[in-house]
N, C-alpha and C. Protein backbone atom coordinates (compact mmCIF):
# COMPACT_ATOMS: atom_id res chain seq x y z
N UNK A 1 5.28 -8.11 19.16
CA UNK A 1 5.02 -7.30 17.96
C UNK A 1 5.22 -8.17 16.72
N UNK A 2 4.29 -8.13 15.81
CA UNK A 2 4.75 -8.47 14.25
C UNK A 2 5.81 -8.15 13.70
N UNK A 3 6.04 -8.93 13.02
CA UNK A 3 6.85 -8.62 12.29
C UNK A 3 6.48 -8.36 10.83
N UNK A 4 7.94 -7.38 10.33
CA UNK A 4 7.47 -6.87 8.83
C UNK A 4 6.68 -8.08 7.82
N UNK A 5 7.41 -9.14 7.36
CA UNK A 5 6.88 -10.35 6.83
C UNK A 5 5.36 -10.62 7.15
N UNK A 6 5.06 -10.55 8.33
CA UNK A 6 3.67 -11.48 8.94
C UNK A 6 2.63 -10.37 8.75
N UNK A 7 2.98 -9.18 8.65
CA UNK A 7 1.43 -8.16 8.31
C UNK A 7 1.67 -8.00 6.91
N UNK A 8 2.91 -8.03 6.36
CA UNK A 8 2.70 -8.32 4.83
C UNK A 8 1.83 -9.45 4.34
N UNK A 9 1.74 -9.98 4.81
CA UNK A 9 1.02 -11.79 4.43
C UNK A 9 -0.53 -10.81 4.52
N UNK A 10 -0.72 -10.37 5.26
CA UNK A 10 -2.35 -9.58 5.91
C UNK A 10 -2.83 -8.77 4.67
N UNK A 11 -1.95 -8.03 3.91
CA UNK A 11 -1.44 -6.94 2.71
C UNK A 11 -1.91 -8.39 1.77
N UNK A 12 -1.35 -9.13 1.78
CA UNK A 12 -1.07 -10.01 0.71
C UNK A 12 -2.38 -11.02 0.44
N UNK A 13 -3.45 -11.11 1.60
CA UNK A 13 -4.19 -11.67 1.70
C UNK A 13 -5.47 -10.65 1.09
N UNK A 14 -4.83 -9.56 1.43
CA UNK A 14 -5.99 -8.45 0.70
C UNK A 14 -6.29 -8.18 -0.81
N UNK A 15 -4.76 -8.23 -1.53
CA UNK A 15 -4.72 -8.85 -2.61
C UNK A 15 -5.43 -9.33 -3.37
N UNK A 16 -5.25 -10.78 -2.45
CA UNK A 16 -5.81 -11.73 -3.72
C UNK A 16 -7.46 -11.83 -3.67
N UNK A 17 -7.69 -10.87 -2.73
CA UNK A 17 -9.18 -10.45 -2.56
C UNK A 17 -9.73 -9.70 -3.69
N UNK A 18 -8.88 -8.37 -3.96
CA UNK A 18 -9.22 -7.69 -4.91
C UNK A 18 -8.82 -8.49 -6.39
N UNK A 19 -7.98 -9.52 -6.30
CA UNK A 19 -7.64 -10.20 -7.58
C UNK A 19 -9.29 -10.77 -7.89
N UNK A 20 -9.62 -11.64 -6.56
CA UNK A 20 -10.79 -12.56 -7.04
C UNK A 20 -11.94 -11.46 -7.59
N UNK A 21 -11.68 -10.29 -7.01
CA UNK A 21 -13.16 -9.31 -7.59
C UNK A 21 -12.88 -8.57 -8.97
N UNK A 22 -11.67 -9.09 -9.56
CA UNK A 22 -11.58 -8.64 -11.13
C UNK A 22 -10.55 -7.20 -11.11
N UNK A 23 -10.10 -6.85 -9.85
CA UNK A 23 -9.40 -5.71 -9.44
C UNK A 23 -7.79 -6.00 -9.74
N UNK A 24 -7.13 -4.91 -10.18
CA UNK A 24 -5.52 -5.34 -9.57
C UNK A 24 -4.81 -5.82 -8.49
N UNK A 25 -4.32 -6.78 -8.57
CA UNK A 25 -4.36 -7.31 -6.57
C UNK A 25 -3.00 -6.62 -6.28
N UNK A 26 -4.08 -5.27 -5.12
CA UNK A 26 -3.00 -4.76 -4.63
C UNK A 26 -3.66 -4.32 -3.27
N UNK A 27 -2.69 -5.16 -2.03
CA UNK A 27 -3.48 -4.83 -0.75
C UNK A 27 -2.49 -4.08 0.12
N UNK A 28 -3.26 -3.49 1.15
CA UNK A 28 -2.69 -2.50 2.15
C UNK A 28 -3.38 -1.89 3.56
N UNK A 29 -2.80 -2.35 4.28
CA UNK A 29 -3.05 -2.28 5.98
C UNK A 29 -1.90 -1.01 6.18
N UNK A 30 -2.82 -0.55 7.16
CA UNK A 30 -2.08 0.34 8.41
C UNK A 30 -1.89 -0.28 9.65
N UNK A 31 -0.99 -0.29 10.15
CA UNK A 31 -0.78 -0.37 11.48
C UNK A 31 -0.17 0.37 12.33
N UNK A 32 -1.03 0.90 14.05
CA UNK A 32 -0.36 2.07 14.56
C UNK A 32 0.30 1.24 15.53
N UNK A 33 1.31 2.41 16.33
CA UNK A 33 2.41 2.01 17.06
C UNK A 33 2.54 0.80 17.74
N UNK A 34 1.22 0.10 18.25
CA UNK A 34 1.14 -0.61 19.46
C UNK A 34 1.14 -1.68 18.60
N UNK A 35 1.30 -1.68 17.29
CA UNK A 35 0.80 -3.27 16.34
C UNK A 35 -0.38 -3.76 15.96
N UNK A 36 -1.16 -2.69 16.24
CA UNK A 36 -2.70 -2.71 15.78
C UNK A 36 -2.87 -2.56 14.87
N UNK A 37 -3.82 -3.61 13.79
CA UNK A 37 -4.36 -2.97 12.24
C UNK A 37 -5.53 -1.98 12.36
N UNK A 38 -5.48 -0.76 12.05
CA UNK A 38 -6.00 0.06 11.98
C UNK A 38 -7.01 0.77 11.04
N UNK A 39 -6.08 -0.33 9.83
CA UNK A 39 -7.05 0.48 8.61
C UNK A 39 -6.52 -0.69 7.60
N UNK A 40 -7.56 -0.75 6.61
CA UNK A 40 -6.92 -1.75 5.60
C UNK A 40 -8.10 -1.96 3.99
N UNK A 41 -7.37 -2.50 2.93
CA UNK A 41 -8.00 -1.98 1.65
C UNK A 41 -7.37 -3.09 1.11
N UNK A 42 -8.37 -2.83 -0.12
CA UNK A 42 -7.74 -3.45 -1.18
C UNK A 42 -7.89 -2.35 -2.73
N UNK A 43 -7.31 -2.83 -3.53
CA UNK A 43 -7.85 -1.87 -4.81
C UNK A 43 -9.26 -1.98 -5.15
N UNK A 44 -9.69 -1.04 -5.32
CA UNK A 44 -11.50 -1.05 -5.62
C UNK A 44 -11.44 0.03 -6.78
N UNK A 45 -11.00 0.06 -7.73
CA UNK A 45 -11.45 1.02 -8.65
C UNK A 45 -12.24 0.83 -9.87
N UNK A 46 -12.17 -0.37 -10.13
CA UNK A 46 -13.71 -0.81 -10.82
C UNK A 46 -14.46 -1.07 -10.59
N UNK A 47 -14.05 -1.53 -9.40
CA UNK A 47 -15.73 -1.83 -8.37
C UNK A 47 -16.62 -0.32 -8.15
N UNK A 48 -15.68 0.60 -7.92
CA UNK A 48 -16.25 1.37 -7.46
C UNK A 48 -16.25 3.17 -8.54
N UNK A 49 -16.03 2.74 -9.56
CA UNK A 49 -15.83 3.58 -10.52
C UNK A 49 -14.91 4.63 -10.30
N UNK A 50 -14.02 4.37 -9.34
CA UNK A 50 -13.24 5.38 -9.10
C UNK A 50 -11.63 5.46 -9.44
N UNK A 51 -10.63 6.61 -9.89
CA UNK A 51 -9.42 6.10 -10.03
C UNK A 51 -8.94 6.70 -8.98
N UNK A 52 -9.42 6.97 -7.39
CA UNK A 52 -8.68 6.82 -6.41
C UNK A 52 -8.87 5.94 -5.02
N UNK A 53 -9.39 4.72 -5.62
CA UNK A 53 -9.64 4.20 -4.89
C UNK A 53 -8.97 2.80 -5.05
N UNK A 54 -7.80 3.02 -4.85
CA UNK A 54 -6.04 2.01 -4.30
C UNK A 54 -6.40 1.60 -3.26
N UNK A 55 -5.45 0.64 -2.94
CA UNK A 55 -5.26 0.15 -1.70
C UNK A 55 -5.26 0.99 -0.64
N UNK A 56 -3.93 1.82 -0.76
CA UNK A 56 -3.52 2.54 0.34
C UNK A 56 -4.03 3.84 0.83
N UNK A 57 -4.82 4.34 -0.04
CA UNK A 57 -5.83 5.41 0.18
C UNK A 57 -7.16 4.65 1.18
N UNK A 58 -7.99 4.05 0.62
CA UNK A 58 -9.03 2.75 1.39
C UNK A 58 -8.26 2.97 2.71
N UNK A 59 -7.02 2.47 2.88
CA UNK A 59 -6.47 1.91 4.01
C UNK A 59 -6.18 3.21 4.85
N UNK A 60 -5.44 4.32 4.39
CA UNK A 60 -4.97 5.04 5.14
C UNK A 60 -6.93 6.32 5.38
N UNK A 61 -7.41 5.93 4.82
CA UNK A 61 -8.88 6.72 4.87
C UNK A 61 -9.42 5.92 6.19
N UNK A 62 -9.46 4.45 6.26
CA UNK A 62 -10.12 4.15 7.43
C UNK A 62 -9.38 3.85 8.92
N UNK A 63 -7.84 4.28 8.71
CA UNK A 63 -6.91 4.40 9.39
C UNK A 63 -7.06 5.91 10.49
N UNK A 64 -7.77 7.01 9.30
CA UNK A 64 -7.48 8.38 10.14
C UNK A 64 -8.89 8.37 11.13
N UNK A 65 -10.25 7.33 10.56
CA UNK A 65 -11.09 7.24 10.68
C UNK A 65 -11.38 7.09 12.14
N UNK A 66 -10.11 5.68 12.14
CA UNK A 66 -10.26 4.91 13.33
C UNK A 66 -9.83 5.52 14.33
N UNK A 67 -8.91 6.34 14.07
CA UNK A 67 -7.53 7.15 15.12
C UNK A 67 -8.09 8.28 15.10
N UNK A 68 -9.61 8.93 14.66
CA UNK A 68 -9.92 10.17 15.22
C UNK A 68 -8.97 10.95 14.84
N UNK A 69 -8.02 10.92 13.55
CA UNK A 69 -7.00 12.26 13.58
C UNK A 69 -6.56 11.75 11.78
N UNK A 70 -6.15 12.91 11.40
CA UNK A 70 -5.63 12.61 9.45
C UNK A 70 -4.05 12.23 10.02
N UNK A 71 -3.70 12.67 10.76
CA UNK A 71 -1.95 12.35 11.01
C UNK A 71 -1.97 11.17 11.86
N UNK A 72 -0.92 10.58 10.98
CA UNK A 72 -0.95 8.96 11.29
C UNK A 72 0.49 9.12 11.52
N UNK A 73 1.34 9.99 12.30
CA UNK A 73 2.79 10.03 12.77
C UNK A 73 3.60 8.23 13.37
N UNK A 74 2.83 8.09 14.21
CA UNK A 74 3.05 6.66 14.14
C UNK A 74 3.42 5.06 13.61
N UNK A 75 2.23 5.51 12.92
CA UNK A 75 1.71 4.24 11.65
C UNK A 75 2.64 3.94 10.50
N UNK A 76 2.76 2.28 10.76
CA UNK A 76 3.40 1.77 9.30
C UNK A 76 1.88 1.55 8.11
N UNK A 77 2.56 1.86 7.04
CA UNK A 77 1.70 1.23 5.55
C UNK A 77 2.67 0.65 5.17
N UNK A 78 1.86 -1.07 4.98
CA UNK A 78 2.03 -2.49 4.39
C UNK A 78 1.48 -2.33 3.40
N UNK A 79 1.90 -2.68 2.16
CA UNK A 79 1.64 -2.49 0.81
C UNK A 79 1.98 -3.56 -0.17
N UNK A 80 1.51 -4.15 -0.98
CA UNK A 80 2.26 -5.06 -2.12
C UNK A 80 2.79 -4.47 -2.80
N UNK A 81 2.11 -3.46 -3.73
CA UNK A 81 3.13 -2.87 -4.71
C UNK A 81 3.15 -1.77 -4.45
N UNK A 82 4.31 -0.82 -4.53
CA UNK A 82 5.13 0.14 -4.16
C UNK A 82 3.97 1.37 -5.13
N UNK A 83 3.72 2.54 -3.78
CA UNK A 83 2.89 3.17 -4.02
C UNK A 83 2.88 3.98 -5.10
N UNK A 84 2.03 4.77 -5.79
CA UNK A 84 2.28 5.40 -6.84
C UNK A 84 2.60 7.14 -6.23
N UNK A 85 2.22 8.09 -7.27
CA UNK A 85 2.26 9.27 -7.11
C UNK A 85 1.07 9.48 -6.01
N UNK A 86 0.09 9.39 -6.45
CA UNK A 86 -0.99 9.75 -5.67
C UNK A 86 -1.13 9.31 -4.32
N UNK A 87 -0.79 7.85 -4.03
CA UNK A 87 -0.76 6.93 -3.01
C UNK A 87 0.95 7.70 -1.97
N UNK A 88 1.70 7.93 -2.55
CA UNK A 88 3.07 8.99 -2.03
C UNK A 88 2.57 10.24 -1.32
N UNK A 89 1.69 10.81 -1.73
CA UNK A 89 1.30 11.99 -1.68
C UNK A 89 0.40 12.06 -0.57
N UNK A 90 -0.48 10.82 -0.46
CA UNK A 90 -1.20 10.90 0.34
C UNK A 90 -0.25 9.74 1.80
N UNK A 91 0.37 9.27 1.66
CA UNK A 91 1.75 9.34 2.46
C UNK A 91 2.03 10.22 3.50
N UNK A 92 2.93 11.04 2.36
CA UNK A 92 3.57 12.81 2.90
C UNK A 92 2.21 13.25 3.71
N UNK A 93 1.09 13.31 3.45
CA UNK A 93 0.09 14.15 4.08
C UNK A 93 -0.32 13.80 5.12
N UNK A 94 -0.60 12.31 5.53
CA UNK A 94 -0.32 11.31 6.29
C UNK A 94 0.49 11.30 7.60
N UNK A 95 1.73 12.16 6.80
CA UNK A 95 2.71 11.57 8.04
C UNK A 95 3.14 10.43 8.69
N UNK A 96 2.79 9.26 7.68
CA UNK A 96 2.62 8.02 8.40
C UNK A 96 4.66 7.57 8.27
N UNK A 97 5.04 7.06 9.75
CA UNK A 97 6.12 7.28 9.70
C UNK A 97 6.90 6.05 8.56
N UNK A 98 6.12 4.86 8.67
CA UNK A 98 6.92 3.81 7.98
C UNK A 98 6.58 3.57 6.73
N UNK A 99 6.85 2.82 5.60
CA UNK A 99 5.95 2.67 4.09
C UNK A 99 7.21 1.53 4.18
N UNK A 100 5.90 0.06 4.15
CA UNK A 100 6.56 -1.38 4.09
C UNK A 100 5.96 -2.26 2.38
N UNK A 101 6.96 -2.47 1.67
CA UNK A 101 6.16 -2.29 0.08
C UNK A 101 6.61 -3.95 -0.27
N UNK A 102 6.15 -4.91 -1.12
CA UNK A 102 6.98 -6.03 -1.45
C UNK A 102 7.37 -5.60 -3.17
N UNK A 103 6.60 -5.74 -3.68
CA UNK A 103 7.16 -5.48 -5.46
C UNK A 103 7.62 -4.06 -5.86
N UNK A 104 7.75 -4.01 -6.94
CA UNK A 104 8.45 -2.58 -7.15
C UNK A 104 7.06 -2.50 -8.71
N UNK A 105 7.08 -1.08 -8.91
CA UNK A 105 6.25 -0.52 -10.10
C UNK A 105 6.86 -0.21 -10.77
N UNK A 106 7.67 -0.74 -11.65
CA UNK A 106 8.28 -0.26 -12.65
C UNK A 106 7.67 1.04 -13.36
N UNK A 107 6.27 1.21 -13.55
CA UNK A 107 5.76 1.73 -15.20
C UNK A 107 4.78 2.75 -13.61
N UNK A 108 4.94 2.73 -12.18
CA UNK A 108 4.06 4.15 -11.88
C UNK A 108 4.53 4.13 -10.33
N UNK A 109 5.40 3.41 -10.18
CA UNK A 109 6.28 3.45 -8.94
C UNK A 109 7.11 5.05 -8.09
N UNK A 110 6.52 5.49 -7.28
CA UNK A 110 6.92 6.63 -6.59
C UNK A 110 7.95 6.40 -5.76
N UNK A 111 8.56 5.64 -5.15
CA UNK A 111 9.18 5.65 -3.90
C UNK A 111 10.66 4.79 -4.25
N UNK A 112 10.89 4.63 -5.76
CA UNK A 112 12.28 4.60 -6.22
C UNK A 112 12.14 3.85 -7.23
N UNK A 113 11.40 3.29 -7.84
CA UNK A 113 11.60 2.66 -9.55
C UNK A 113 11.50 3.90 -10.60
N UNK A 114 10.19 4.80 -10.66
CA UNK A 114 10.03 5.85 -11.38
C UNK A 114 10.61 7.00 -10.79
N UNK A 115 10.59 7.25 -9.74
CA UNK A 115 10.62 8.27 -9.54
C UNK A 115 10.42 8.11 -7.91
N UNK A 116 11.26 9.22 -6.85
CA UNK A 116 10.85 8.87 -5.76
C UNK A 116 10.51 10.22 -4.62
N UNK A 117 9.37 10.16 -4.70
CA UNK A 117 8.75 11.83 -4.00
C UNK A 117 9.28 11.70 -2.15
N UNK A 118 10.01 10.92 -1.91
CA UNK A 118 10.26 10.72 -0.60
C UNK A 118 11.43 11.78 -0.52
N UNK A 119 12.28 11.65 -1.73
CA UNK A 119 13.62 12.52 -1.54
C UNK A 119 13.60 14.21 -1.50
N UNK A 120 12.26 14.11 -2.33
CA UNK A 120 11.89 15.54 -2.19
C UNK A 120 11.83 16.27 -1.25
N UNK A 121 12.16 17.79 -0.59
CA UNK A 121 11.82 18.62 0.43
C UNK A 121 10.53 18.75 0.89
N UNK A 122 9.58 18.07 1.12
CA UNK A 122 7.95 18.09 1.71
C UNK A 122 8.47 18.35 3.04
N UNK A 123 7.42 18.39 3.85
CA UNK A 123 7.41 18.58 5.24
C UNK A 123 7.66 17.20 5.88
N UNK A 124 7.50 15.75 5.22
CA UNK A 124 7.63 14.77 5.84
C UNK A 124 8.33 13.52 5.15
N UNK A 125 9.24 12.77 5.54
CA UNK A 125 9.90 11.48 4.93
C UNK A 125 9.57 10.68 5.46
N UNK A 126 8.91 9.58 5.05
CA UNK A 126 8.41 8.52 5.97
C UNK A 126 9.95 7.87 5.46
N UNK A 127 10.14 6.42 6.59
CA UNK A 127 10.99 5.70 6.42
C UNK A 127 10.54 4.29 5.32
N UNK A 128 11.38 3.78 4.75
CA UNK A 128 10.78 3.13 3.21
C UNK A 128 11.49 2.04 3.83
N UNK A 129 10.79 0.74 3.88
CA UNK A 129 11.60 -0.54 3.54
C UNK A 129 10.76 -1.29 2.26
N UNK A 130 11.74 -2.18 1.62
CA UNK A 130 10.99 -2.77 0.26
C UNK A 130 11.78 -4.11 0.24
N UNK A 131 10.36 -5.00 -0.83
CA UNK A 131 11.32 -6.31 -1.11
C UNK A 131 10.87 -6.86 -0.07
N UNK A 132 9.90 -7.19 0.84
CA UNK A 132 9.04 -7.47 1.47
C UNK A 132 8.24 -8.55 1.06
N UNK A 133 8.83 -10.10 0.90
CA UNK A 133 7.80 -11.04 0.26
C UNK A 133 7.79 -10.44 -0.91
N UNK A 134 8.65 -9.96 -1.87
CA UNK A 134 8.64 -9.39 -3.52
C UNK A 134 7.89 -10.20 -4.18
N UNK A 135 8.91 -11.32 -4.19
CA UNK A 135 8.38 -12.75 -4.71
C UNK A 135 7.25 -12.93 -4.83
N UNK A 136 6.38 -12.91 -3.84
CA UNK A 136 5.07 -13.71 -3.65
C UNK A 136 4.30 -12.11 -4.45
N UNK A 137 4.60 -10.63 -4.08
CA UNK A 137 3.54 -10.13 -3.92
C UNK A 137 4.12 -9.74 -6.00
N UNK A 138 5.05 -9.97 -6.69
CA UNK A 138 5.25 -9.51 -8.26
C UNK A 138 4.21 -10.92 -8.48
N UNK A 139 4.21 -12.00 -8.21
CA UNK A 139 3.52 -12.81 -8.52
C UNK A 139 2.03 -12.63 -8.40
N UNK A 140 1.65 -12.38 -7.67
CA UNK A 140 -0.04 -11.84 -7.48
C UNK A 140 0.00 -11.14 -8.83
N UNK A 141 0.62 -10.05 -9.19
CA UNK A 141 1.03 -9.25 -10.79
C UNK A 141 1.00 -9.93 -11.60
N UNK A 142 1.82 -10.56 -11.83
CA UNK A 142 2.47 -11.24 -12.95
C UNK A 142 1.13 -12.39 -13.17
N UNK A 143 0.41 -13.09 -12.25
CA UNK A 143 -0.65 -14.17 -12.50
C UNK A 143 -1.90 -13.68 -12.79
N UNK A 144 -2.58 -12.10 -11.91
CA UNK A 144 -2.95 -11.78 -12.62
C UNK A 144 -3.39 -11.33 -13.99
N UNK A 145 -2.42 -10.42 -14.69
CA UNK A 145 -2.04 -10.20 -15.93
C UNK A 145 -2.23 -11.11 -16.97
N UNK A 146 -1.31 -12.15 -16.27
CA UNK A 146 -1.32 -13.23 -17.06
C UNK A 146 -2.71 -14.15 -17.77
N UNK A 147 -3.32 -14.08 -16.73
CA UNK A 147 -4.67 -14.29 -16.62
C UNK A 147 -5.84 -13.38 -17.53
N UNK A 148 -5.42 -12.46 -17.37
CA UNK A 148 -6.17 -11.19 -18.14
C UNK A 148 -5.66 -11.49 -19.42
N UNK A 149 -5.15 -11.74 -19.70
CA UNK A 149 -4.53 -11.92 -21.25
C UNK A 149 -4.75 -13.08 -21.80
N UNK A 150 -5.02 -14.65 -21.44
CA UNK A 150 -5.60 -15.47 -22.18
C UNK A 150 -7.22 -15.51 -21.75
């Protein structure tokens, strides 16, 4: 089995995909029980004129796709940056048991910088690990940005 680190790199490679297409580089794989990637994205929302089209939506959309079912009880989501409200939400609905994140969102972060919808009474808590290759994946952020600005 993979390990957390090595499908983050997979997350991280998705990234800098959506970086090169002018997108926020923010990538995200599913993987179900057996260690299979299942589903996977990058941010597309200018590409595709849409503001729900994140990483982890892409990912967890071609995840239920693949698995013939919307409940992903099983399944970890690998993520760079720590999901938002919407990306939480569709989480909880999910059922997906794990949420593996490297950076934190300060300014739209759901799952404990802003605010964290996991603690809430929903029908489901996925289990949260974070800080996941931080380093590498605030940097994809931070170079982007950076970039956008000169």
């Amino acid at each position: 089995m993979l390990l957390d680190e090595e499908l983050m790199l997979k997350a991280i490679s998705l990234a800098e995909k959506a970086g090169e297409m002018g997108e926020i580089p923010v990538g995200a794989i599913v993987v179900d029980g057996n260690g299979h990637i299942i589903g996977e994205g990058c941010n597309r929302r200018e590409t595709d004129n849409s503001p729900i089209a994140h990483a982890e939506i892409i990912a967890i959309e071609k995840a239920a796709e693949k698995k013939g079912s919307w409940r992903l009880s099983d399944c970890t989501l690998y993520v760079t940056l720590e999901p938002c409200p919407m990306c939480a939400g569709a989480i909880i609905n999910a059922r997906i048991k794990r949420v593996v994140y490297g950076a934190f969102d300060e300014k739209g972060g759901a799952c404990a910088s802003l605010v964290n919808l996991f603690e809430y009474p929903f029908s489901h808590k996925p289990l949260v690990r974070s800080r996941i290759l931080m380093d590498r994946c605030s940097g994809l952020m931070t170079d982007f940005f950076k970039k956008m600005r000169d």
